[in-house]
PDB file of N, CA and C in Angstrom:
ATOM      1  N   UNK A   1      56.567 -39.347   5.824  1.00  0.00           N
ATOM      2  CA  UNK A   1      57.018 -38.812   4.563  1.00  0.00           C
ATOM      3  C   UNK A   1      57.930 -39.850   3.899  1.00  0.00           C
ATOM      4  N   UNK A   2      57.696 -40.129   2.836  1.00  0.00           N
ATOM      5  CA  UNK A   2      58.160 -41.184   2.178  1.00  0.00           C
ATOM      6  C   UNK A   2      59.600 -40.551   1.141  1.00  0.00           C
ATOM      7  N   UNK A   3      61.192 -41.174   1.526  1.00  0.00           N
ATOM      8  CA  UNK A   3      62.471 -40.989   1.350  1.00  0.00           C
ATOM      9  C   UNK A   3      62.760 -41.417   0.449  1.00  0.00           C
ATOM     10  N   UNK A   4      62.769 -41.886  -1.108  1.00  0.00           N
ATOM     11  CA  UNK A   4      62.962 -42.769  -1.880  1.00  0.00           C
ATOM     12  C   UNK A   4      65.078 -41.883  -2.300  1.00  0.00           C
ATOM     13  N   UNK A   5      64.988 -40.874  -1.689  1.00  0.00           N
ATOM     14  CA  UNK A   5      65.927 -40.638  -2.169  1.00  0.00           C
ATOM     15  C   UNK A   5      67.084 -40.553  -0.852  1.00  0.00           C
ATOM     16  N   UNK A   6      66.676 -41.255   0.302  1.00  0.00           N
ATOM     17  CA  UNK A   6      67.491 -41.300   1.171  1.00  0.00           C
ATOM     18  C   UNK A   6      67.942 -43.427   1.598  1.00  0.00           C
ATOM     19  N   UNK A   7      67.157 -43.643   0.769  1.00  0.00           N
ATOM     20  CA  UNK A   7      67.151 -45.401   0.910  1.00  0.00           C
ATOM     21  C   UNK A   7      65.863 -45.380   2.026  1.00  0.00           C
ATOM     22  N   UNK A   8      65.800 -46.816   2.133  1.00  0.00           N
ATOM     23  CA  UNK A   8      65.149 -47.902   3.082  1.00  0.00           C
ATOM     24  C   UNK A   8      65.822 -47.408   4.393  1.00  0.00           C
ATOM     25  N   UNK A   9      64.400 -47.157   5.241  1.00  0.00           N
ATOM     26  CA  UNK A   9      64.688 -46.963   6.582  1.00  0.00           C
ATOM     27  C   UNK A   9      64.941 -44.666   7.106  1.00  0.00           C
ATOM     28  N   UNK A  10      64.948 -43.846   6.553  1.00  0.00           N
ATOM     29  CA  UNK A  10      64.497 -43.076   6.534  1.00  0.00           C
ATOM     30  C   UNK A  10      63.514 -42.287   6.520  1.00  0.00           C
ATOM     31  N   UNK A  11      62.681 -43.115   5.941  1.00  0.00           N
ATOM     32  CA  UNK A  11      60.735 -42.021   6.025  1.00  0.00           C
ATOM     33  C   UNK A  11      59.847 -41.985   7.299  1.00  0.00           C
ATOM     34  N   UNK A  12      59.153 -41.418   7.271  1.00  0.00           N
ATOM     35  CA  UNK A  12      58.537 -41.021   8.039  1.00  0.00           C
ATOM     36  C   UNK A  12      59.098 -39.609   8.834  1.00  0.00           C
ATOM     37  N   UNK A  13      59.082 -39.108  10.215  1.00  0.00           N
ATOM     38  CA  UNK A  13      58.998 -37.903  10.739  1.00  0.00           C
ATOM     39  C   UNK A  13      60.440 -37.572   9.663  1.00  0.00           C
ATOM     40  N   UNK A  14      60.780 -36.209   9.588  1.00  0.00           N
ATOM     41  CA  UNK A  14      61.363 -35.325   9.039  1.00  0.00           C
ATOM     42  C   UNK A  14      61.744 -33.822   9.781  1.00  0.00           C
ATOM     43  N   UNK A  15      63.078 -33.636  10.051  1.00  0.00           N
ATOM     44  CA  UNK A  15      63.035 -32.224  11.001  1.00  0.00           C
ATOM     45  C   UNK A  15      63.428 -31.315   9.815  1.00  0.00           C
ATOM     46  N   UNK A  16      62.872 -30.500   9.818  1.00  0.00           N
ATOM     47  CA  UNK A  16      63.192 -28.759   9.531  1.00  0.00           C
ATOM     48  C   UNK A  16      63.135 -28.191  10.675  1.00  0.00           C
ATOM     49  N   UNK A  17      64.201 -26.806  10.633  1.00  0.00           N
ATOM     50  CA  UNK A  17      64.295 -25.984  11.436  1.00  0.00           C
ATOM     51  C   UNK A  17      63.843 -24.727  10.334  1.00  0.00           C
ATOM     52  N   UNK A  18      63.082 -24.153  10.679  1.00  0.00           N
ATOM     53  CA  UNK A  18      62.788 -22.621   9.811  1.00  0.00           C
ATOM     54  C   UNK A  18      63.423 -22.213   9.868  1.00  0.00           C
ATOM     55  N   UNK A  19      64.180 -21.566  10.778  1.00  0.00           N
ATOM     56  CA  UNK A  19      64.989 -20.039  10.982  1.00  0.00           C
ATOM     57  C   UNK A  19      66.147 -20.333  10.816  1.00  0.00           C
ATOM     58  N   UNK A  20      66.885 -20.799  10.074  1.00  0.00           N
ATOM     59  CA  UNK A  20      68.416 -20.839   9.794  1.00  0.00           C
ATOM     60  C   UNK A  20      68.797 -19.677   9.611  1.00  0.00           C
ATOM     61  N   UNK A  21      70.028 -19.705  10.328  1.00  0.00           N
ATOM     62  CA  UNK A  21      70.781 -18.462  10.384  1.00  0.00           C
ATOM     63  C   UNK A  21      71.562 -18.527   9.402  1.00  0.00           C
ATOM     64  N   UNK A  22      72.274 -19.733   8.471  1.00  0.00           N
ATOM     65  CA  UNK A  22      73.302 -19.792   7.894  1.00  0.00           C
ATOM     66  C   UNK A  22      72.992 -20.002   6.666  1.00  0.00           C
ATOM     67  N   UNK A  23      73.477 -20.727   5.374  1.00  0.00           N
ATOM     68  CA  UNK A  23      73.205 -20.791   4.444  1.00  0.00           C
ATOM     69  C   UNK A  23      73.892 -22.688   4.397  1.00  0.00           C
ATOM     70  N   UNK A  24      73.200 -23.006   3.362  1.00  0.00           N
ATOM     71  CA  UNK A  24      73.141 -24.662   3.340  1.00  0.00           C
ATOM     72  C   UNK A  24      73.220 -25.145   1.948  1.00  0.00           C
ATOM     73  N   UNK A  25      74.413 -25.480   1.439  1.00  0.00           N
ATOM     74  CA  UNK A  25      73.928 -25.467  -0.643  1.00  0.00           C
ATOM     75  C   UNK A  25      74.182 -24.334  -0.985  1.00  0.00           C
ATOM     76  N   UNK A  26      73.991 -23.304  -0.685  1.00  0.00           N
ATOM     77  CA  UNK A  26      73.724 -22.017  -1.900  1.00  0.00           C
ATOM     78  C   UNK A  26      72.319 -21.479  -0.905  1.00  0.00           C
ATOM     79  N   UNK A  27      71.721 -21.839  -0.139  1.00  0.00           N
ATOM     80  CA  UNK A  27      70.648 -21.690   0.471  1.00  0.00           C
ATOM     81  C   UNK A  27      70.299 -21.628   1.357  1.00  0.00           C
ATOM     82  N   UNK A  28      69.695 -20.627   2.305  1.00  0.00           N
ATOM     83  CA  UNK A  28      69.123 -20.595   3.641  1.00  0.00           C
ATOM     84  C   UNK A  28      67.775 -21.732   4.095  1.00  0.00           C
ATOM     85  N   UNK A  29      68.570 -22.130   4.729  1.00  0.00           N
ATOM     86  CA  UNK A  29      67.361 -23.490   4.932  1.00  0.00           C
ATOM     87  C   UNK A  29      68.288 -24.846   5.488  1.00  0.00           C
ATOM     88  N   UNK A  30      67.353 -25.686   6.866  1.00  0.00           N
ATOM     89  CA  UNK A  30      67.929 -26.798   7.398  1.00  0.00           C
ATOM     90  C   UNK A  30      67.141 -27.661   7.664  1.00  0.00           C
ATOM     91  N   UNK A  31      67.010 -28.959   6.316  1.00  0.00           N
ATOM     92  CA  UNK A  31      66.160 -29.697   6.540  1.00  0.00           C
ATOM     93  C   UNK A  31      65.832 -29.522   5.073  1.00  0.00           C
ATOM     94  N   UNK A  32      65.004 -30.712   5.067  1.00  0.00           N
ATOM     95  CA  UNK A  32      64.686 -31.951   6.192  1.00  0.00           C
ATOM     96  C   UNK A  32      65.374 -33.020   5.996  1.00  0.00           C
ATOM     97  N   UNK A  33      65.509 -32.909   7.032  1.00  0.00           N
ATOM     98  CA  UNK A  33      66.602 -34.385   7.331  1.00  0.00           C
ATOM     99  C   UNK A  33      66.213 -35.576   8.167  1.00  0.00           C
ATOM    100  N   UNK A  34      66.271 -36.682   8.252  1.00  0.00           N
ATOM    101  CA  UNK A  34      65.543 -37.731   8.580  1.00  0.00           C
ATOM    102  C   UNK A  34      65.897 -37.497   9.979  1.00  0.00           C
ATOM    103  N   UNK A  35      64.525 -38.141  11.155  1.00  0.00           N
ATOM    104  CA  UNK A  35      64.449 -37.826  12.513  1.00  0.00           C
ATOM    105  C   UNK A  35      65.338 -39.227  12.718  1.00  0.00           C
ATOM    106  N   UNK A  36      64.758 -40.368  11.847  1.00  0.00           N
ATOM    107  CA  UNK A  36      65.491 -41.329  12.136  1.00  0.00           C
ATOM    108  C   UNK A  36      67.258 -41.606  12.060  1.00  0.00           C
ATOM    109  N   UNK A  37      67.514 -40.924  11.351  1.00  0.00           N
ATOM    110  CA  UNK A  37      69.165 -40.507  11.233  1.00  0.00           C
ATOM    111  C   UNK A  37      69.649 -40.328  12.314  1.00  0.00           C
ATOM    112  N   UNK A  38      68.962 -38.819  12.795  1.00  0.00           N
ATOM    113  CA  UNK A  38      69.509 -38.224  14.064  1.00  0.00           C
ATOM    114  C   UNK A  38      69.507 -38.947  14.838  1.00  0.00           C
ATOM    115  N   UNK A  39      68.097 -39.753  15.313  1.00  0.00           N
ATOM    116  CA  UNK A  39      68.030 -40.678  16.597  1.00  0.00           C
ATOM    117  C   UNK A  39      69.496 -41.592  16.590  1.00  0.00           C
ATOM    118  N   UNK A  40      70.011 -42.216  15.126  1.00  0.00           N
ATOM    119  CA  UNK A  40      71.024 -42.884  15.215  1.00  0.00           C
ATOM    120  C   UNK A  40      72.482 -42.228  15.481  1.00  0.00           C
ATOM    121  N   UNK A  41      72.406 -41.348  15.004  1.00  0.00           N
ATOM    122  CA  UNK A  41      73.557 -39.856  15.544  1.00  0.00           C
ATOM    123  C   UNK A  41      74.271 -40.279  14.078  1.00  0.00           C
ATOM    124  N   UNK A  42      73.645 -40.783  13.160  1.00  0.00           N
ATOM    125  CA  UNK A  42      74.124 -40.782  11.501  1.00  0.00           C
ATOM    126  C   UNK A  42      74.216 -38.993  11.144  1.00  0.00           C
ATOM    127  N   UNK A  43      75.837 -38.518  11.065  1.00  0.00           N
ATOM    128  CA  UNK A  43      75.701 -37.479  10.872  1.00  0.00           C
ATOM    129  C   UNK A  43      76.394 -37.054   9.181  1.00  0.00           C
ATOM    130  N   UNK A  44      76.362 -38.147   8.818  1.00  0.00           N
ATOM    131  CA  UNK A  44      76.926 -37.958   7.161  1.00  0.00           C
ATOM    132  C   UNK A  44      75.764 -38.124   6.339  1.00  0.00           C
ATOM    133  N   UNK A  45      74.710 -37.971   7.062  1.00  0.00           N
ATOM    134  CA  UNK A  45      73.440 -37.771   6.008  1.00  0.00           C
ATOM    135  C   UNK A  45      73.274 -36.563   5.275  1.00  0.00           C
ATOM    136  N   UNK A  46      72.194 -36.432   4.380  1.00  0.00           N
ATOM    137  CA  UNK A  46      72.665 -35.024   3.587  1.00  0.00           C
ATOM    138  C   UNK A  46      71.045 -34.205   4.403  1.00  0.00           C
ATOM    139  N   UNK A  47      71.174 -33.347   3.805  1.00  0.00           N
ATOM    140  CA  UNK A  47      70.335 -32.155   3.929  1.00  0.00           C
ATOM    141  C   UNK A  47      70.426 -31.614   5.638  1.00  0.00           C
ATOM    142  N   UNK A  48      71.628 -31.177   6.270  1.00  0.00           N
ATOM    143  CA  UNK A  48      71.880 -30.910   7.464  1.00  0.00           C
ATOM    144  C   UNK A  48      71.963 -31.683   8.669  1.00  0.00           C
ATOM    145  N   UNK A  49      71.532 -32.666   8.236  1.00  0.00           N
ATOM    146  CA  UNK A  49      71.816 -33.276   9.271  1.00  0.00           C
ATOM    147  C   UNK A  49      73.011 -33.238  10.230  1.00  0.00           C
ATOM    148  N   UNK A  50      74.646 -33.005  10.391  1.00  0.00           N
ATOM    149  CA  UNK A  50      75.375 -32.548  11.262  1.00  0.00           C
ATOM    150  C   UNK A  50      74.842 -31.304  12.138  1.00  0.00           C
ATOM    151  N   UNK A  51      74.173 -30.375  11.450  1.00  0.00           N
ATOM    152  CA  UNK A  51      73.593 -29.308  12.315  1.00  0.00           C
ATOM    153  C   UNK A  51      72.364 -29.477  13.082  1.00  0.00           C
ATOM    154  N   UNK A  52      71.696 -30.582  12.558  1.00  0.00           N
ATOM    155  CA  UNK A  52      70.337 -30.720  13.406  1.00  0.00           C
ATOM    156  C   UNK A  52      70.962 -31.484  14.781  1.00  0.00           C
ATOM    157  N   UNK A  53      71.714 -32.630  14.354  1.00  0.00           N
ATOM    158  CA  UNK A  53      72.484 -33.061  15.556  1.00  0.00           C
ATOM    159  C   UNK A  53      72.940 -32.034  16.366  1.00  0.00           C
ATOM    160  N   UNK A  54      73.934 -31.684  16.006  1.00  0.00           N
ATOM    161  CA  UNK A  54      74.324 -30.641  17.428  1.00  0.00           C
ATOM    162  C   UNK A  54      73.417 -29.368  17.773  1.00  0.00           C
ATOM    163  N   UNK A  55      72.109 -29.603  17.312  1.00  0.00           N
ATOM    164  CA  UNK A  55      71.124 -28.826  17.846  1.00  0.00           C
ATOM    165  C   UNK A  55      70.654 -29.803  19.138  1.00  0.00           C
ATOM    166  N   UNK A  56      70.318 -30.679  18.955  1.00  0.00           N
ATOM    167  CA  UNK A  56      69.922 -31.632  19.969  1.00  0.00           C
ATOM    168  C   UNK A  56      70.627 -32.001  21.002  1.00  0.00           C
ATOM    169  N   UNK A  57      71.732 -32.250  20.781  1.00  0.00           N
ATOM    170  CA  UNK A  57      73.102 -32.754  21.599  1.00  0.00           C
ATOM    171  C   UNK A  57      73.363 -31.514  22.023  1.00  0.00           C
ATOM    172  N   UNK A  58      73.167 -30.596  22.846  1.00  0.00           N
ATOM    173  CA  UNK A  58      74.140 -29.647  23.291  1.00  0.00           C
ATOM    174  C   UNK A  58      74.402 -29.977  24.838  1.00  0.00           C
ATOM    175  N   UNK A  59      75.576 -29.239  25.467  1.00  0.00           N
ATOM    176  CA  UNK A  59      76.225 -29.695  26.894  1.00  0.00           C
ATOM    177  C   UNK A  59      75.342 -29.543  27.695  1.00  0.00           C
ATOM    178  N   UNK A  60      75.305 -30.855  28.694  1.00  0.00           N
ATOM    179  CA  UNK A  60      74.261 -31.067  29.637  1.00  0.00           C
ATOM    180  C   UNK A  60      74.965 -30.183  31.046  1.00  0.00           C
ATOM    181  N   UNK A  61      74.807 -29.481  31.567  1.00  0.00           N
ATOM    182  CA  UNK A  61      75.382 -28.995  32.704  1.00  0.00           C
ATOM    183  C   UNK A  61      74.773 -29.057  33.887  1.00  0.00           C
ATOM    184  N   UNK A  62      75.388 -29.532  35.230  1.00  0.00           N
ATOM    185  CA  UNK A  62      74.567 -29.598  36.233  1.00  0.00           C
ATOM    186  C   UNK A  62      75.194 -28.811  37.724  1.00  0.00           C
ATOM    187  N   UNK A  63      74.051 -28.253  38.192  1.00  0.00           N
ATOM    188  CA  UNK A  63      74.170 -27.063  39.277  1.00  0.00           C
ATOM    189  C   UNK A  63      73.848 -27.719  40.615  1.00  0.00           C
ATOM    190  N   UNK A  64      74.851 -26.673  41.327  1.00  0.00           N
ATOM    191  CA  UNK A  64      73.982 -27.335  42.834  1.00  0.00           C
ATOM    192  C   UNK A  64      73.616 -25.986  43.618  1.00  0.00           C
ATOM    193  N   UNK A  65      72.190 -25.781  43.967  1.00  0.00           N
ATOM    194  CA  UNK A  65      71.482 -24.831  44.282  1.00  0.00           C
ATOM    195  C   UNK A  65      71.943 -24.769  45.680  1.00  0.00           C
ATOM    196  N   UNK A  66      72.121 -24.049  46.612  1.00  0.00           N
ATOM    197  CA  UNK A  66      72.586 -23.487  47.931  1.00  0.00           C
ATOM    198  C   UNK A  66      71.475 -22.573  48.629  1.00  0.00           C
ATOM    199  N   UNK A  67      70.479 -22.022  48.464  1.00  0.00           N
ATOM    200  CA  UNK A  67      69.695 -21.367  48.908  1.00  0.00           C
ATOM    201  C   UNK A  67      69.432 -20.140  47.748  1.00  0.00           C
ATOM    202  N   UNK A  68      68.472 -19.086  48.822  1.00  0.00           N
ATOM    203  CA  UNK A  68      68.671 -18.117  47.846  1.00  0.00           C
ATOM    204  C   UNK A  68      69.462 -17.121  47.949  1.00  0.00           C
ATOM    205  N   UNK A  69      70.250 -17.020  49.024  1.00  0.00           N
ATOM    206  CA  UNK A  69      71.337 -15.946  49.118  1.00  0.00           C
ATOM    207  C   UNK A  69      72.843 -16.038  48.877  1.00  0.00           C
ATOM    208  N   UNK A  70      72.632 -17.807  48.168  1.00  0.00           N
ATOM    209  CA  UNK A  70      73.726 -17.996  48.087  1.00  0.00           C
ATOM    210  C   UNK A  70      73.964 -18.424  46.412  1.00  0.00           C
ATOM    211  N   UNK A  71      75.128 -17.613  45.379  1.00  0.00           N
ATOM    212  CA  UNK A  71      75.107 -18.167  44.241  1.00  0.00           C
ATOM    213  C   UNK A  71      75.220 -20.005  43.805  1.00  0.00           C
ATOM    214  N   UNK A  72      74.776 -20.531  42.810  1.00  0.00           N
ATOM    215  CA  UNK A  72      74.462 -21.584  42.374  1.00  0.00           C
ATOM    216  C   UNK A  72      76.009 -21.960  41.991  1.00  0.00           C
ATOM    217  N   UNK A  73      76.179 -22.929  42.361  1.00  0.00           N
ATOM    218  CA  UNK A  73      77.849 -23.716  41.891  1.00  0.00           C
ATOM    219  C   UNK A  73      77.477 -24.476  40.615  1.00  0.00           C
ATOM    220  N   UNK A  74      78.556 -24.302  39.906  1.00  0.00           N
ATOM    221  CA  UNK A  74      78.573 -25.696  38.782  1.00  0.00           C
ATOM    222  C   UNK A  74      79.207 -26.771  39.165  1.00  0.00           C
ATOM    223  N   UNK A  75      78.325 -27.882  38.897  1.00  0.00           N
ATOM    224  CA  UNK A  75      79.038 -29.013  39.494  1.00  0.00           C
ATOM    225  C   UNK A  75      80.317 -29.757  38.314  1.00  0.00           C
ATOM    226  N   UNK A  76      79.627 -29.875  36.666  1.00  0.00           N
ATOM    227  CA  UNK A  76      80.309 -30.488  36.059  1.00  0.00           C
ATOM    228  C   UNK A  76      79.132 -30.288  34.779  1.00  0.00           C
ATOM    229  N   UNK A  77      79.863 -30.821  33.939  1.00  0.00           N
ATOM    230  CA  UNK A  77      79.190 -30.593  32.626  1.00  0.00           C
ATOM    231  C   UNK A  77      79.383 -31.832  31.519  1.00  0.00           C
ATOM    232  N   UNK A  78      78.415 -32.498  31.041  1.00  0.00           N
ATOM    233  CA  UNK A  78      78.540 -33.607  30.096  1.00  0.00           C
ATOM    234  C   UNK A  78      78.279 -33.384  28.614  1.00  0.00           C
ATOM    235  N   UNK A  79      79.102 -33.473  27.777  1.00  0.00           N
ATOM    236  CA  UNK A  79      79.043 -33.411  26.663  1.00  0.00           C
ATOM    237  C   UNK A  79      78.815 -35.018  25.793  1.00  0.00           C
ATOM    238  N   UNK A  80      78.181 -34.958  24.454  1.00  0.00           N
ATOM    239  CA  UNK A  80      77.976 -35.846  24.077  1.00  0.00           C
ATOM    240  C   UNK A  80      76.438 -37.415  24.148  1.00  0.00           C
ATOM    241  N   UNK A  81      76.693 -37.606  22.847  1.00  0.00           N
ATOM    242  CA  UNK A  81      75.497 -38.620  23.660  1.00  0.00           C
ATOM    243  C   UNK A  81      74.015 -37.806  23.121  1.00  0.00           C
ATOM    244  N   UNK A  82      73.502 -38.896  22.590  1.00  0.00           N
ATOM    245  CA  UNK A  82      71.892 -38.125  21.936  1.00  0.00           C
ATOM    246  C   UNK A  82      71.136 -37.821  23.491  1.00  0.00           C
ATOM    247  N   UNK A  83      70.896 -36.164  22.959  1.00  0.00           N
ATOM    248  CA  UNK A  83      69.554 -35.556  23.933  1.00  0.00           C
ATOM    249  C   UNK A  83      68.194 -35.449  23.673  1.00  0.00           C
ATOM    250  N   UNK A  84      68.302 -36.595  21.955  1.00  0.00           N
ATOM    251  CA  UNK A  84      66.755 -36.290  21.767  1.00  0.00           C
ATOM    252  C   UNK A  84      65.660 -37.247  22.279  1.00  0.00           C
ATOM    253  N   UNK A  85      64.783 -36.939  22.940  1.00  0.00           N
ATOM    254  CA  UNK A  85      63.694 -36.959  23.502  1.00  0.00           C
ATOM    255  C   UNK A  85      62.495 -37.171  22.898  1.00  0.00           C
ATOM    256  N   UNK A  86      62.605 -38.087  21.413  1.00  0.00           N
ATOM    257  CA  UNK A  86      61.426 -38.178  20.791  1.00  0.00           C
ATOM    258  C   UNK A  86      60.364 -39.622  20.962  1.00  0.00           C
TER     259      UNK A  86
END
């Protein structure tokens, strides 16, 4: 998808999220905002982009399994740092 209104280096993939819960502008709706932004964790881009980020980025948490009669411990939890996977 071609950005002429985001500069050089933005076009192509584009995220929308449908289901916004919130309102954005005056408007329900998030996106589209450049995939390439996010990948950079550029979060002063416009059209949501801060919210698509911390859609992606959320806390990584890690467990340590004990059997099955025994509850699962948390070991520690990492915040931060792109989780996207594209």
């Amino acid at each position: 998808m071609a950005r002429p209104d985001l500069g050089d280096g933005y076009e192509g993939w584009q995220v929308i999220d449908s289901t916004p819960q919130e309102e954005s502008d005056g408007q329900y709706r998030c996106g589209p905002t450049s995939l390439a932004a996010i990948k950079r964790g550029e979060i002063h881009r416009p059209y949501d982009s801060p919210f698509v980020y911390a859609e992606v980025n959320a806390d990584t948490l890690y467990w340590k399994y004990q059997g099955e009669r025994q509850p699962m411990k948390l070991l520690g939890r990492k915040t931060g740092g792109i989780g996207l996977n594209i």
